[in-house]
C-alpha atoms as a PDB file:
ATOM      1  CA  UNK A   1     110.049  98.306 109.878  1.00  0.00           C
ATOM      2  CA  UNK A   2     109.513 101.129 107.704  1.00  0.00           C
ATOM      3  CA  UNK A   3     111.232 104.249 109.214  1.00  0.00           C
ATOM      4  CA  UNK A   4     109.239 107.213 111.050  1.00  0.00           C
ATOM      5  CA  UNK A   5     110.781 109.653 108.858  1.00  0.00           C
ATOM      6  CA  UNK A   6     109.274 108.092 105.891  1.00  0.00           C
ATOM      7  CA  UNK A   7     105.777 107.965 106.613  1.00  0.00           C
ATOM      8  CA  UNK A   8     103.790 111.370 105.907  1.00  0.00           C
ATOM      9  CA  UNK A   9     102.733 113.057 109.387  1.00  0.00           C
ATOM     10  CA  UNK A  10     101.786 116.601 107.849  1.00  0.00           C
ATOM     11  CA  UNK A  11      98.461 117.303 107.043  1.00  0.00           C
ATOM     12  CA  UNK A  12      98.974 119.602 105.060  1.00  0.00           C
ATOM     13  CA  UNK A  13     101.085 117.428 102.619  1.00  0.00           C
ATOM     14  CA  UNK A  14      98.989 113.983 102.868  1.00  0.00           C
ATOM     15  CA  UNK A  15      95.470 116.884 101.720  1.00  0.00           C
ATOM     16  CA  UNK A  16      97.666 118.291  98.543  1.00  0.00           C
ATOM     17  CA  UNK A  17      99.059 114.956  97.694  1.00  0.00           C
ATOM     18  CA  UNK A  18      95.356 113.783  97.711  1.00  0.00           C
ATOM     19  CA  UNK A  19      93.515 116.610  96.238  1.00  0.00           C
ATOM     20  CA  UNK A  20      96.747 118.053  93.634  1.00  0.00           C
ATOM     21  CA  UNK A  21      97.526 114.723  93.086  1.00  0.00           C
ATOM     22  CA  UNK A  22      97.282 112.433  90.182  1.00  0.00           C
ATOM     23  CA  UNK A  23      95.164 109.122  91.243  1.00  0.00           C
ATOM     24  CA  UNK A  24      95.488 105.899  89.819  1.00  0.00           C
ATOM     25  CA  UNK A  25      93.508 103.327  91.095  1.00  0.00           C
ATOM     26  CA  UNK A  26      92.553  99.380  90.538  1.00  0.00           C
ATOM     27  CA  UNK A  27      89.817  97.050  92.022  1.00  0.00           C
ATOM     28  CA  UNK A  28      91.556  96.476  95.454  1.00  0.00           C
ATOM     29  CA  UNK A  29      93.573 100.299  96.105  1.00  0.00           C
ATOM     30  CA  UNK A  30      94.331 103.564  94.805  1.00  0.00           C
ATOM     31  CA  UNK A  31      97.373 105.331  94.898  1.00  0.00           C
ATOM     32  CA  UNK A  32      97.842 109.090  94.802  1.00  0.00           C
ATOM     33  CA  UNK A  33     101.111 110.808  93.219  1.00  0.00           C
ATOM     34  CA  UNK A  34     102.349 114.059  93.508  1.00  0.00           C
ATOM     35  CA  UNK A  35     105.944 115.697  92.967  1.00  0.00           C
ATOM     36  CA  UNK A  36     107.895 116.492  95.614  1.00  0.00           C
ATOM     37  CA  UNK A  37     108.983 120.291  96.221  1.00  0.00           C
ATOM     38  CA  UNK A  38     112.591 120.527  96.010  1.00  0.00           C
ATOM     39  CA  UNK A  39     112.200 123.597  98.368  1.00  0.00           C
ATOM     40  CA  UNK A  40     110.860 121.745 100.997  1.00  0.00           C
ATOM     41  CA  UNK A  41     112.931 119.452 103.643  1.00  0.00           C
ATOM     42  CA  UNK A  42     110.318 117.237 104.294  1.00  0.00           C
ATOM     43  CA  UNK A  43     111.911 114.048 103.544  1.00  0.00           C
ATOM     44  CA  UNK A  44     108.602 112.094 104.230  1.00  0.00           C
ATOM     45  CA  UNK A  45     107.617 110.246 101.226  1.00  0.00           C
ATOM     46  CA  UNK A  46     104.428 107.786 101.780  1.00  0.00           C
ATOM     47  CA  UNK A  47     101.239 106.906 103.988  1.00  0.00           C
ATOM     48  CA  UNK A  48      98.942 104.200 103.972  1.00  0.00           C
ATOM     49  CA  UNK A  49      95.245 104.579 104.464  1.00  0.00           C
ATOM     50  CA  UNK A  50      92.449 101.707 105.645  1.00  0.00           C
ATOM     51  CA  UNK A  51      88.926 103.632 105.935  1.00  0.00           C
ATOM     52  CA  UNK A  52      86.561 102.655 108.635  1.00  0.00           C
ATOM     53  CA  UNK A  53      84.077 100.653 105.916  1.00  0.00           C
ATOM     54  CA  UNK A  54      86.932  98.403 105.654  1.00  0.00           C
ATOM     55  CA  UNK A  55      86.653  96.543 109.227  1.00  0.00           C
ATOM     56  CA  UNK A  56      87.203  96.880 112.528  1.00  0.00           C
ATOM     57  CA  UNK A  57      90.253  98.127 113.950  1.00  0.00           C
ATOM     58  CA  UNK A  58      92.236  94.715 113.828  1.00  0.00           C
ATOM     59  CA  UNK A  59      91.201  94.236 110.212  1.00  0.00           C
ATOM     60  CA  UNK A  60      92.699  97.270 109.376  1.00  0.00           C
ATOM     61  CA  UNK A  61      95.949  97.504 111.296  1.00  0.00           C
ATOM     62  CA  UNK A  62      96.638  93.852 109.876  1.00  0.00           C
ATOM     63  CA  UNK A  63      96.297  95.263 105.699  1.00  0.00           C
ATOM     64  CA  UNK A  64      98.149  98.989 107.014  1.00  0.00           C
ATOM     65  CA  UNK A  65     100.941  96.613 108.503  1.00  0.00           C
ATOM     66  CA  UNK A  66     100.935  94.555 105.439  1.00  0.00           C
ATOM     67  CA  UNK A  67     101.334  97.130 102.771  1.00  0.00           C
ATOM     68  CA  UNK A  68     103.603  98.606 104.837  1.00  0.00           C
ATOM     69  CA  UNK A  69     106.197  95.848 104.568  1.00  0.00           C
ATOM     70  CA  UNK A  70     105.410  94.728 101.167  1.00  0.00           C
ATOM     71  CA  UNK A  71     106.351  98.786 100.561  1.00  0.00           C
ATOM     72  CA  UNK A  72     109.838  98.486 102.568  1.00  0.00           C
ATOM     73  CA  UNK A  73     110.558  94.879 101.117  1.00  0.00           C
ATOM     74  CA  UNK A  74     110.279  95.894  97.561  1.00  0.00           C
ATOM     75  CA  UNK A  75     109.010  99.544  96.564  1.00  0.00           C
ATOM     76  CA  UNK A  76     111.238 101.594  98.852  1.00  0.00           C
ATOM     77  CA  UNK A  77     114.546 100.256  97.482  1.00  0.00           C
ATOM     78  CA  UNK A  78     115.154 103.663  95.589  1.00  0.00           C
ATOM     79  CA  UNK A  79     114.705 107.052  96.856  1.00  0.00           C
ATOM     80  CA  UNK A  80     111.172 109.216  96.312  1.00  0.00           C
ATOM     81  CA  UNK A  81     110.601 112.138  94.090  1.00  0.00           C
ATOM     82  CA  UNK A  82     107.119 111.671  94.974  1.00  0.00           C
ATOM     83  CA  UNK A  83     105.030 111.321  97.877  1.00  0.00           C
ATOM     84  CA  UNK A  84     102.669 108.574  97.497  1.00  0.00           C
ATOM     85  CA  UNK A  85      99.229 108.221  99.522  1.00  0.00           C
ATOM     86  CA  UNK A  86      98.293 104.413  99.278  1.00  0.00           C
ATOM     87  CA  UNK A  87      94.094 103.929  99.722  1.00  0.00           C
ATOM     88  CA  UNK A  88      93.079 100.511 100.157  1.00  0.00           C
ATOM     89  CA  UNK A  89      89.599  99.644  98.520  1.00  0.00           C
ATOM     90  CA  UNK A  90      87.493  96.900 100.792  1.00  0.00           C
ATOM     91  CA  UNK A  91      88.083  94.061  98.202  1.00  0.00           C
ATOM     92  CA  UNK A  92      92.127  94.362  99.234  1.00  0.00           C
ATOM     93  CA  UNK A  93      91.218  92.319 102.052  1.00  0.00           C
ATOM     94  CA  UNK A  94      90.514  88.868 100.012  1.00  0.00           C
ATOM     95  CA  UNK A  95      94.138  89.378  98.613  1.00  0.00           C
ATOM     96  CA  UNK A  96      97.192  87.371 100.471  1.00  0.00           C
ATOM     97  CA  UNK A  97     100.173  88.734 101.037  1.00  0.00           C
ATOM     98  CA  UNK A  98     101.928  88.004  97.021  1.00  0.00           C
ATOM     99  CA  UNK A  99      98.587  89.350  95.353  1.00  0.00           C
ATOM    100  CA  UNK A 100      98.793  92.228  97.392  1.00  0.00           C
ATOM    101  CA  UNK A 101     102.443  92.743  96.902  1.00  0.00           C
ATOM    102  CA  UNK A 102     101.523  92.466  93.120  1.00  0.00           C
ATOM    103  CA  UNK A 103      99.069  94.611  93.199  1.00  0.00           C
ATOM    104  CA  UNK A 104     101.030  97.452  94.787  1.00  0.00           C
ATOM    105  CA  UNK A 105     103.781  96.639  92.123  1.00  0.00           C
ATOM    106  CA  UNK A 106     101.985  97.177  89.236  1.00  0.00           C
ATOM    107  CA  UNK A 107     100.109 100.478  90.922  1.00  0.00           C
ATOM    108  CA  UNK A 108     103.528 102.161  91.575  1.00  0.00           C
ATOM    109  CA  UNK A 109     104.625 100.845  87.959  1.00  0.00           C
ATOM    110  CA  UNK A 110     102.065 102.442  86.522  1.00  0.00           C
ATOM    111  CA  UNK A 111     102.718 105.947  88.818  1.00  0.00           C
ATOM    112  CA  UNK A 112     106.055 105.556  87.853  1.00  0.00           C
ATOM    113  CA  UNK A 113     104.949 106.401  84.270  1.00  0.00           C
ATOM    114  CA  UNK A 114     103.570 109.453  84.855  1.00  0.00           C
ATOM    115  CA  UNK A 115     105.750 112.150  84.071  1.00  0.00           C
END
């Protein structure tokens, strides 16, 4: 399980990390960047969004649980300078678990380019 601590709970941080930050996006999610401030303890570093048009409520849990695990299995291994929103996109649900995970791979790739 991913820790509590890690997942963005402020609103205030998940609105400027979506509106400040930079958004790069394929066909299935998007995924929103933005620095963290130094000055700030907030240790919280990621959240994962499903909107309604997905699904219903199962639907949605089930992709929110699994990009949460494919993010602790493999993107979480180093420590975040950036807080990351993740945005699923409705054609996320025709991926399986190893397309999704590399699809989130080569979204935080990408974010990790971005200076």
């Amino acid at each position: 399980m991913l820790p509590r601590a890690r997942i963005i709970r402020r609103r205030a941080v998940f609105d400027a990390t979506r509106t400040k930050g930079r958004k790069i996006g394929n066909r299935w999610m998007s995924l929103n960047v933005l620095p963290i401030d130094p000055a700030a303890p907030d240790a919280a570093a990621v959240a994962f969004l499903t909107p309604k048009r997905l699904g219903s409520a199962t639907v949605r849990n089930r992709l929110r649980r699994r990009m949460r695990e494919i993010y602790r299995r493999r993107l979480a291994l180093t420590p975040e300078k950036v807080y990351l929103v993740w945005v699923a996109r409705p054609p996320a649900l025709e991926l399986d678990f190893e397309e999704l995970t590399k699809c989130m791979t080569e979204l935080r790739r990408r974010a990790s380019a971005i200076p």
